[in-house]
Structures are given as structure tokens and as C-alpha cells.
N, C-alpha and C. Protein backbone atom coordinates (compact mmCIF):
# COMPACT_ATOMS: atom_id res chain seq x y z
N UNK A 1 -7.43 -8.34 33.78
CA UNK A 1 -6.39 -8.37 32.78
C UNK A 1 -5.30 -9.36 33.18
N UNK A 2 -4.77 -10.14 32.55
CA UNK A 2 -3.66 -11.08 32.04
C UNK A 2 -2.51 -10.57 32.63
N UNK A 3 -1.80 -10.66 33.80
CA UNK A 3 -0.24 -10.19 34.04
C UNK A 3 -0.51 -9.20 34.98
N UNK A 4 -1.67 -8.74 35.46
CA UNK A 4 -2.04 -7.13 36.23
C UNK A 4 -2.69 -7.42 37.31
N UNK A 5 -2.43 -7.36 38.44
CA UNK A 5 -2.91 -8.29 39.60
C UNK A 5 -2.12 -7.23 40.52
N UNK A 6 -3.22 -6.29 41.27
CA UNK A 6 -3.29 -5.23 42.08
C UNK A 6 -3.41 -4.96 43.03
N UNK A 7 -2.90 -4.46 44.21
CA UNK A 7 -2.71 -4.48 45.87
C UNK A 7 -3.76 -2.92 45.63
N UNK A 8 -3.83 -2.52 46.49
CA UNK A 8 -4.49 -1.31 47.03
C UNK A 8 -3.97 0.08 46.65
N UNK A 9 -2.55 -0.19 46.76
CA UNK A 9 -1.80 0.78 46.49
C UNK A 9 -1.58 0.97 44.66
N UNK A 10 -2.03 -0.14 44.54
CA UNK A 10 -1.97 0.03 42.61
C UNK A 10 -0.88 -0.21 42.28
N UNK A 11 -0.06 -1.09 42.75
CA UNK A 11 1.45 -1.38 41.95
C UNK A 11 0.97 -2.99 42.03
N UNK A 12 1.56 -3.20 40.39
CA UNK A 12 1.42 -4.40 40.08
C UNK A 12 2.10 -5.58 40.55
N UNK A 13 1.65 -6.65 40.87
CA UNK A 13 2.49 -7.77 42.00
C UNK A 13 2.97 -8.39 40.46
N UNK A 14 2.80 -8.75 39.27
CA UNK A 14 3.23 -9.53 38.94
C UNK A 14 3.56 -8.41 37.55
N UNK A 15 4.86 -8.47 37.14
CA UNK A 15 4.96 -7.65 36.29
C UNK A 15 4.12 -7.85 34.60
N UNK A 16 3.98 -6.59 34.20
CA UNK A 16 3.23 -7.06 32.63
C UNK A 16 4.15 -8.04 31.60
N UNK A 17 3.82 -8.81 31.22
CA UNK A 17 4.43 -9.59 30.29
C UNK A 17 4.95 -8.53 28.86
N UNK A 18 6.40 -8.55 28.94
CA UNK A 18 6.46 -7.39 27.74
C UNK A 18 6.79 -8.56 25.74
N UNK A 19 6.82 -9.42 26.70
CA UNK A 19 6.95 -10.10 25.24
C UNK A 19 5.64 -10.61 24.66
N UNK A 20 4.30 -10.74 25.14
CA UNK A 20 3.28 -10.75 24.36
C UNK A 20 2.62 -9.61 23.89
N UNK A 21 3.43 -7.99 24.14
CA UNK A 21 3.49 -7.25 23.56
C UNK A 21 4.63 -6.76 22.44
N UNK A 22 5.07 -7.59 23.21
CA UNK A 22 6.29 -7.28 21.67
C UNK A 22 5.68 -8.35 20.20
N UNK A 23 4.68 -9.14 20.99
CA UNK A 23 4.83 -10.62 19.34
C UNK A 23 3.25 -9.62 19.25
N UNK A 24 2.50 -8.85 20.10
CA UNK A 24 1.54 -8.31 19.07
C UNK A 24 2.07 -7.45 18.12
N UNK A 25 2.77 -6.05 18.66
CA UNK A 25 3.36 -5.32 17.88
C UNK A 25 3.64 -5.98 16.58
N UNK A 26 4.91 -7.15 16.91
CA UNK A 26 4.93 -7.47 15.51
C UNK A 26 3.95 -8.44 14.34
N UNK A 27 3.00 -8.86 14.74
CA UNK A 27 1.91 -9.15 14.28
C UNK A 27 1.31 -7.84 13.36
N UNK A 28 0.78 -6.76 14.27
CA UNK A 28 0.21 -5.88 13.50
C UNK A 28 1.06 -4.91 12.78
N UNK A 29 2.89 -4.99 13.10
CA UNK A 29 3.10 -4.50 12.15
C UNK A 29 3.49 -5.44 10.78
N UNK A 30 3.74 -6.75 11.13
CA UNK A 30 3.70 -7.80 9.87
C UNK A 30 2.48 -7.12 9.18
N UNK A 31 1.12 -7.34 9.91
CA UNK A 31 -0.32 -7.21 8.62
C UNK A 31 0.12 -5.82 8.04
N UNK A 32 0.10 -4.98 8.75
CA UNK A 32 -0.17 -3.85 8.05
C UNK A 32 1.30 -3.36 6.83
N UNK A 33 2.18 -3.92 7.00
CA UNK A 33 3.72 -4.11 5.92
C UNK A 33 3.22 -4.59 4.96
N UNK A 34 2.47 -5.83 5.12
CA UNK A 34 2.11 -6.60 3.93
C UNK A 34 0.82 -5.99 3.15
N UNK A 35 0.41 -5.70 3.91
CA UNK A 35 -0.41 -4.78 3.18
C UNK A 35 -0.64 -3.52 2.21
N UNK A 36 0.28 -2.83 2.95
CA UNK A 36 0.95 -1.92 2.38
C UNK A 36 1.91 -1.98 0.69
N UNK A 37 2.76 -3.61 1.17
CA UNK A 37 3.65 -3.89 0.32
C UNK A 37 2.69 -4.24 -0.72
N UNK A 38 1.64 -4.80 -0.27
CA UNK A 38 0.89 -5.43 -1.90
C UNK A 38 -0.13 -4.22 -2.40
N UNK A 39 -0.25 -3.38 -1.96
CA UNK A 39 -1.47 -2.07 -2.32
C UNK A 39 -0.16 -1.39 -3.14
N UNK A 40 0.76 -1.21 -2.89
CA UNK A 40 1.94 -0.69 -3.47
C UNK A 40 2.83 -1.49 -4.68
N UNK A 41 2.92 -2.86 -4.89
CA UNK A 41 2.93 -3.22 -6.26
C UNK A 41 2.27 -3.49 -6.97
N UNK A 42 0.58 -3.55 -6.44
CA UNK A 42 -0.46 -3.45 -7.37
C UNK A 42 -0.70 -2.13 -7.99
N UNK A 43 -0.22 -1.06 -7.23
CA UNK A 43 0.25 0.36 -8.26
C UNK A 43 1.06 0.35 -8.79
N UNK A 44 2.17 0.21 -8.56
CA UNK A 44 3.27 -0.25 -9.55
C UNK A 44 2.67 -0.99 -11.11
N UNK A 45 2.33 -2.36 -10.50
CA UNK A 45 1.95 -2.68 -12.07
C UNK A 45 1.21 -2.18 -12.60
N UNK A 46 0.17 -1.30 -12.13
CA UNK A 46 -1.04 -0.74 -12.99
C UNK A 46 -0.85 0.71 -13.22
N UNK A 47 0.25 1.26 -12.66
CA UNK A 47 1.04 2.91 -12.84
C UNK A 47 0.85 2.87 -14.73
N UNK A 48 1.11 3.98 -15.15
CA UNK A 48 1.38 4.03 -16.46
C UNK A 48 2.24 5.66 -16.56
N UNK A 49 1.80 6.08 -15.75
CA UNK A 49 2.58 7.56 -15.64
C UNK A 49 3.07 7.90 -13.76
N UNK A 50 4.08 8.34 -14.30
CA UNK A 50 4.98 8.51 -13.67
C UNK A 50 4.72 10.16 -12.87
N UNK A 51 5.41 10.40 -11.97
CA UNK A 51 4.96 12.07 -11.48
C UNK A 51 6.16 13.10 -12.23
N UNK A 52 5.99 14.47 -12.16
CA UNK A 52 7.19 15.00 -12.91
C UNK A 52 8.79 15.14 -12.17
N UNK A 53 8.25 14.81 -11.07
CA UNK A 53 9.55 14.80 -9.56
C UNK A 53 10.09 13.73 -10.31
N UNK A 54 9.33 12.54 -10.16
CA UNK A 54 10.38 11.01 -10.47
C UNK A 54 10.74 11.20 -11.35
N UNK A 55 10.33 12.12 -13.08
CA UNK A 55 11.15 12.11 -14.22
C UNK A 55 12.44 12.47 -13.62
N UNK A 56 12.62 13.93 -13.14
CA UNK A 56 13.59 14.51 -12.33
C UNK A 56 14.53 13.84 -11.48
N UNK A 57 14.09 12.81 -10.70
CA UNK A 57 14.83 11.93 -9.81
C UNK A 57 15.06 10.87 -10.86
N UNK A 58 15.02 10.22 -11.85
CA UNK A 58 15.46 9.45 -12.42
C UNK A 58 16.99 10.09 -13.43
N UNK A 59 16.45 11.63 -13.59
CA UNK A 59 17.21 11.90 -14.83
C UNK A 59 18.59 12.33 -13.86
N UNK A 60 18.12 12.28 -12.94
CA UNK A 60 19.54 12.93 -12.13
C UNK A 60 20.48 11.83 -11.54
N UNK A 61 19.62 10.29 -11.23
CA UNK A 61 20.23 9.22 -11.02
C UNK A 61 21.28 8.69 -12.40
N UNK A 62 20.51 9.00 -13.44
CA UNK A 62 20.93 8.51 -14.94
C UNK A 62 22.34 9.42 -14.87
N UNK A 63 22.83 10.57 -14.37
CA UNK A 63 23.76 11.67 -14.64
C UNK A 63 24.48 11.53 -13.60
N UNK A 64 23.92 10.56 -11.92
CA UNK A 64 25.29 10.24 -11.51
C UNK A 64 25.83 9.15 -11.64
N UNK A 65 25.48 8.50 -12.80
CA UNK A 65 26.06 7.29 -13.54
C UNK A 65 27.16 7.57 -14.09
N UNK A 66 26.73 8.57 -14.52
CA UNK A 66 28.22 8.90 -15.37
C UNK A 66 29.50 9.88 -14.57
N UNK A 67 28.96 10.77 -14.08
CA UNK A 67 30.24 11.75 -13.63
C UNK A 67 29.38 12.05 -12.06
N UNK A 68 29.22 11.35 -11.13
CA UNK A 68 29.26 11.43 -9.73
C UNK A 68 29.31 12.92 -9.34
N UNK A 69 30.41 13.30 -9.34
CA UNK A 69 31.21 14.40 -8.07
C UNK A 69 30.56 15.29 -8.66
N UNK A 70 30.61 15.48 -10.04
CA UNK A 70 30.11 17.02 -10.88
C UNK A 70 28.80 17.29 -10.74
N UNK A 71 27.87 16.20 -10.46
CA UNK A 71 26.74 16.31 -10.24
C UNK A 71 26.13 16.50 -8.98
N UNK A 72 26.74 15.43 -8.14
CA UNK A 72 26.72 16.41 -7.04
C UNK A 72 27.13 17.93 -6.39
N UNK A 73 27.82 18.14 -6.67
CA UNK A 73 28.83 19.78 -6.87
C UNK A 73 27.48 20.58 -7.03
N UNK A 74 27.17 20.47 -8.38
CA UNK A 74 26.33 21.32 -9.35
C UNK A 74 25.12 20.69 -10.11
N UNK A 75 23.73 20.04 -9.44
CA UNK A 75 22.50 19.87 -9.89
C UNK A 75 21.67 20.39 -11.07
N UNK A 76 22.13 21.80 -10.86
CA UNK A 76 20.59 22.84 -11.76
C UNK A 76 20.80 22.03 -12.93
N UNK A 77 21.54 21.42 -14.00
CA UNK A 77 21.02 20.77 -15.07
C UNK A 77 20.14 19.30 -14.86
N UNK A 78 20.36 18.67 -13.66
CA UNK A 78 19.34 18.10 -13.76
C UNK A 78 18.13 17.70 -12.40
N UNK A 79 18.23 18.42 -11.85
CA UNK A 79 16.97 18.94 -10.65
C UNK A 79 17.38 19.74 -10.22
N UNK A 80 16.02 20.01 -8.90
CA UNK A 80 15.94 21.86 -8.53
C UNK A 80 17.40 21.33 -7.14
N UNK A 81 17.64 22.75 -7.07
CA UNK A 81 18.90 22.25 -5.52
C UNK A 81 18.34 22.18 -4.59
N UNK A 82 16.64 21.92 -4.48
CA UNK A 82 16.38 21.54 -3.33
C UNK A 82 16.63 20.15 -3.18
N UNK A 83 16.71 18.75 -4.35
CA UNK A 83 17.43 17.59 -4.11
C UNK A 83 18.44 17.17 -3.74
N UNK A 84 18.64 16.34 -2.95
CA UNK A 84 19.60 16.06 -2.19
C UNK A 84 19.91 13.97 -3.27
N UNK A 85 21.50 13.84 -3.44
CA UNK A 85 21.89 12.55 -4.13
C UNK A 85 21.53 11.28 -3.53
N UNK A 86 21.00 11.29 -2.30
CA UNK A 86 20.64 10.24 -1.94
C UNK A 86 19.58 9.56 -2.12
N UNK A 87 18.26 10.22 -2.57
CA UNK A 87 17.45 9.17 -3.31
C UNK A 87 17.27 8.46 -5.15
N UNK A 88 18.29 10.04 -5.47
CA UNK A 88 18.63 9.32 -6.59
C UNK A 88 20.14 8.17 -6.71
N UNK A 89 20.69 7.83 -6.02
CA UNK A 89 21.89 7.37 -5.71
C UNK A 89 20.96 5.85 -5.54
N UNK A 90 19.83 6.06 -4.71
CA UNK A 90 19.26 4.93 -4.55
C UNK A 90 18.62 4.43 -5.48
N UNK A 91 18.11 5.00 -6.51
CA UNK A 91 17.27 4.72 -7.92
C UNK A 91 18.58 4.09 -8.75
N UNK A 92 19.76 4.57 -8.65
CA UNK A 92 20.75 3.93 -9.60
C UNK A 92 21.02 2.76 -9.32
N UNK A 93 21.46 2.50 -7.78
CA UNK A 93 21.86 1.09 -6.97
C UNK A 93 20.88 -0.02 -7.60
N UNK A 94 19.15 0.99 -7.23
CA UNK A 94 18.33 -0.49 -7.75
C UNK A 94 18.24 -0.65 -9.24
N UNK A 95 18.91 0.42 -10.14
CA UNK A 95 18.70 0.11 -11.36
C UNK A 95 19.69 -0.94 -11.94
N UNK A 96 20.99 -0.70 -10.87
CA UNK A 96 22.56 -1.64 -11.16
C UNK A 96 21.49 -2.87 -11.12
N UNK A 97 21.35 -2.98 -9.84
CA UNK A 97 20.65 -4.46 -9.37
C UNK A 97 20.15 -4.83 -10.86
N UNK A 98 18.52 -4.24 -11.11
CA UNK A 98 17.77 -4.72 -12.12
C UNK A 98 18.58 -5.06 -13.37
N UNK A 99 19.31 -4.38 -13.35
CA UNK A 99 20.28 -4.57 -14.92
C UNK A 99 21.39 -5.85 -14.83
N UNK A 100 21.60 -6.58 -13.33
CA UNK A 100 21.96 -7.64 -13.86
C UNK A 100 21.11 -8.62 -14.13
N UNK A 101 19.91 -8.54 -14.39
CA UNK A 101 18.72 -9.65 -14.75
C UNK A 101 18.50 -9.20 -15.72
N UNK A 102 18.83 -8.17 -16.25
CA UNK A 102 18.15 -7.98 -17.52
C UNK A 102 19.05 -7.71 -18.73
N UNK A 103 18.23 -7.39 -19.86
CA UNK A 103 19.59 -7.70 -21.07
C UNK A 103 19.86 -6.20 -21.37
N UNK A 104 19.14 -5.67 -21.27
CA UNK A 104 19.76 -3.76 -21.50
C UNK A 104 18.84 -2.74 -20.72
N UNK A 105 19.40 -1.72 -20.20
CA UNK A 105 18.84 -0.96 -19.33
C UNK A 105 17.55 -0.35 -20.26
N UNK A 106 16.19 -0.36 -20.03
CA UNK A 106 15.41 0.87 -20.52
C UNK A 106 14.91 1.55 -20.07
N UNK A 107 14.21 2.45 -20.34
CA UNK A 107 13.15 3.36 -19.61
C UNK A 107 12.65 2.66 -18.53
N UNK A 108 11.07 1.67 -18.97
CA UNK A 108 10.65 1.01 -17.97
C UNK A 108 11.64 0.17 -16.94
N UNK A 109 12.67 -0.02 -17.01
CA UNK A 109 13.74 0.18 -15.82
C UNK A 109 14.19 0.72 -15.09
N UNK A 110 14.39 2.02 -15.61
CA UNK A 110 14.25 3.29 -14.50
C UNK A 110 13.19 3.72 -13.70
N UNK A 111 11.96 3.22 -14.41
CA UNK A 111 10.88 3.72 -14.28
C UNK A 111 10.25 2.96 -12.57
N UNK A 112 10.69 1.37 -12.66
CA UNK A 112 10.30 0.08 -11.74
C UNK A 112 11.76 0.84 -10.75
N UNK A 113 12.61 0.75 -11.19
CA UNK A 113 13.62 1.07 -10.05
C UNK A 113 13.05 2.12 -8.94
N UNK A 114 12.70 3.41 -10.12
CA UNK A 114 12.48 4.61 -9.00
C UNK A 114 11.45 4.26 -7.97
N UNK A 115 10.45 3.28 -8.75
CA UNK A 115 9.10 2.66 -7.94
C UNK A 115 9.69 1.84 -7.29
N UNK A 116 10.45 1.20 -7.31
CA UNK A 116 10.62 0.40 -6.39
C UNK A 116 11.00 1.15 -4.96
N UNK A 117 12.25 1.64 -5.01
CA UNK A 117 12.63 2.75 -4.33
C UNK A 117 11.77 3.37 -3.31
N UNK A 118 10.73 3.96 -4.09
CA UNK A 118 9.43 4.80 -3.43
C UNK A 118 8.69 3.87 -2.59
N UNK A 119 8.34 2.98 -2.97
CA UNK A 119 7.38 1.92 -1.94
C UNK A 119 8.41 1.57 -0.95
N UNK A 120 9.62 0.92 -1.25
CA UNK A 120 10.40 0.59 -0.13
C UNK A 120 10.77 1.62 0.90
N UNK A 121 10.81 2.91 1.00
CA UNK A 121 10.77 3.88 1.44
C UNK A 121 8.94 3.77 2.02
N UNK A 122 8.30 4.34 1.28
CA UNK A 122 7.10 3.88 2.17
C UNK A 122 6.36 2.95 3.14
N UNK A 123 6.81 2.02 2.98
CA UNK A 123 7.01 0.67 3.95
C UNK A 123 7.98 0.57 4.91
N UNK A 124 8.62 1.36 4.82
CA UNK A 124 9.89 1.68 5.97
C UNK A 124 9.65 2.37 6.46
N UNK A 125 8.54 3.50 6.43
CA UNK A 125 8.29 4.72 7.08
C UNK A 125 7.23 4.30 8.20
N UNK A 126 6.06 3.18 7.42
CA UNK A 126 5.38 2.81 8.45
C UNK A 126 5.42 1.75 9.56
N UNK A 127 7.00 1.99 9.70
CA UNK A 127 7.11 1.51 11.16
C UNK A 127 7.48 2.23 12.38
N UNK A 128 8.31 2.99 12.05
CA UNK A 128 7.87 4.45 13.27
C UNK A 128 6.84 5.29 13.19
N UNK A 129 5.79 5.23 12.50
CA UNK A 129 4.32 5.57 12.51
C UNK A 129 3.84 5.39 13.29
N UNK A 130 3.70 3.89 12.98
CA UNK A 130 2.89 2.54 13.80
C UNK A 130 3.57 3.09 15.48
N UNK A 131 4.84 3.13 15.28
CA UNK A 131 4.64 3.33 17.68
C UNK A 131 4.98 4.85 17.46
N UNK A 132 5.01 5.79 16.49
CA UNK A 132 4.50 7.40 17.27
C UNK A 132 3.26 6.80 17.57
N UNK A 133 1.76 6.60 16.41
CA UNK A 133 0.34 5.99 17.01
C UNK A 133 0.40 5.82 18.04
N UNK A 134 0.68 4.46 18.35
CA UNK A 134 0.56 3.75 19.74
C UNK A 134 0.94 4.21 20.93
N UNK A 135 1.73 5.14 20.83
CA UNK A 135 2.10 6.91 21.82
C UNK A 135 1.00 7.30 21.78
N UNK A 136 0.65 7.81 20.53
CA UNK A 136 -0.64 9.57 20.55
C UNK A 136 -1.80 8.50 20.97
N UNK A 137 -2.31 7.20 21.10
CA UNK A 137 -3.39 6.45 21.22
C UNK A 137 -3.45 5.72 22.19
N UNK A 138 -3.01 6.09 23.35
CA UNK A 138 -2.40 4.85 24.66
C UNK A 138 -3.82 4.16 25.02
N UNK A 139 -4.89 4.17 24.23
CA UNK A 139 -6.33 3.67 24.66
C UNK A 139 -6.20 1.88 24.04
N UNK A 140 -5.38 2.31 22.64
CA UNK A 140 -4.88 0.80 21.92
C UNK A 140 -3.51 0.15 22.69
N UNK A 141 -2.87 0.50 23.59
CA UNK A 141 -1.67 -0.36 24.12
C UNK A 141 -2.29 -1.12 24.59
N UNK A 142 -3.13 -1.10 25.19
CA UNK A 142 -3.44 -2.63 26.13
C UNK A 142 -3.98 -3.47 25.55
């Protein structure tokens, strides 16, 4: 092995190179992001229905558009209180965004926002995945 050069006693004379493990890491987590990212707007565009959660997470983003505090306070009119404002808070941000490109907010705006949202969240998740793995699998570190 490359960098591992061993006395008797088993301690390495020349230390492991940690930066051609750091440019693999990010190699395989580049492929597997991008991968991810494009398996995930090729659902997006080909989605046509939505789940009944995201109606829920949209309709509750749409309601802290208007009166914030009250909605947070008090949910039950528009999701269960097991939701918490921060992923719908995030569906609104990307809906602000989308709505300055576009000429009036619609449905299928809410609809790409919440998706958007969801994949970007999913693609963010699989990067502390990727090194719990490479923990539970120490057969792939080297």
C-alpha cells in the first residue's frame, strides 16, 4: 500500500496521506450528490401527484404568509401539532424566491417549491450517511 511502510512493531514510518483521502471522499461524494440530484428532478418533472403530508406542508407554509406568530402559536387548522414551522417556513422562502421569476404565484409553484425543498433536504442528508457508512464499513476506507 501507498503511504504504509512497516517496521516490525507495526507503526507506520511514513504517515498515511490524509489528503488523497480527503479528494476520494469528495469524489464519491460529488458522484453520488449528482446522482441523487438528477434521479430527484427527474421525479420532480415526471411527479403529477403530490403526497397528502406535502398538501399539509404547503397549506401551512401558504398560512404563514399571512399571519406568522398565530400560526405558529396554534397549527390544528392547518396541520397535525406534530409539525414543526421550519419546513414549511422553508417551502415559503423557496416559493418567495420562485415568485420573483415568475408572474403570479400558482399551485404548481407551491407544488416545485415544496419539491424542491424535499430533494434539497435529501441531498443534504446524504452526506453524513456517506461517513456514518464508511464508519459501519471500515473494509471500504482503504
Amino acid at each position: 500500500m501507498l503511504g504504509r511502510r512497516f517496521i516490525d512493531s507495526q507503526v507506520p514510518i511514513f504517515p498515511i496521506n490524509r489528503n488523497s483521502t480527503n479528494n476520494c471522499d469528495k469524489l464519491h461524494l460529488a458522484i453520488i450528490l449528482s446522482i441523487a440530484l438528477v434521479i430527484g428532478i427527474y421525479l420532480i418533472i415526471t411527479t403529477t401527484l403530490i403526497a397528502k403530508d406535502g398538501v399539509s406542508y404547503i397549506h401551512y407554509a401558504k398560512a404563514l404568509s399571512s399571519s406568522p406568530l398565530e400560526v405558529i402559536q396554534d397549527c390544528s387548522d392547518y396541520a397535525p401539532h406534530a409539525y414543526t414551522p421550519g419546513y414549511p417556513f422553508l417551502i415559503l422562502m423557496t416559493h418567495k424566491l420562485v415568485d420573483l421569476f415568475g408572474d403570479f404565484p400558482t399551485v404548481l409553484s407551491w407544488i416545485y417549491s415544496a419539491q424542491a425543498i424535499a430533494l434539497f433536504c435529501r441531498v443534504l442528508a446524504l452526506i453524513p450517511l456517506y461517513f456514518i457508512g464508511k464508519e459501519c464499513l471500515p473494509s471500504l476506507n482503504n
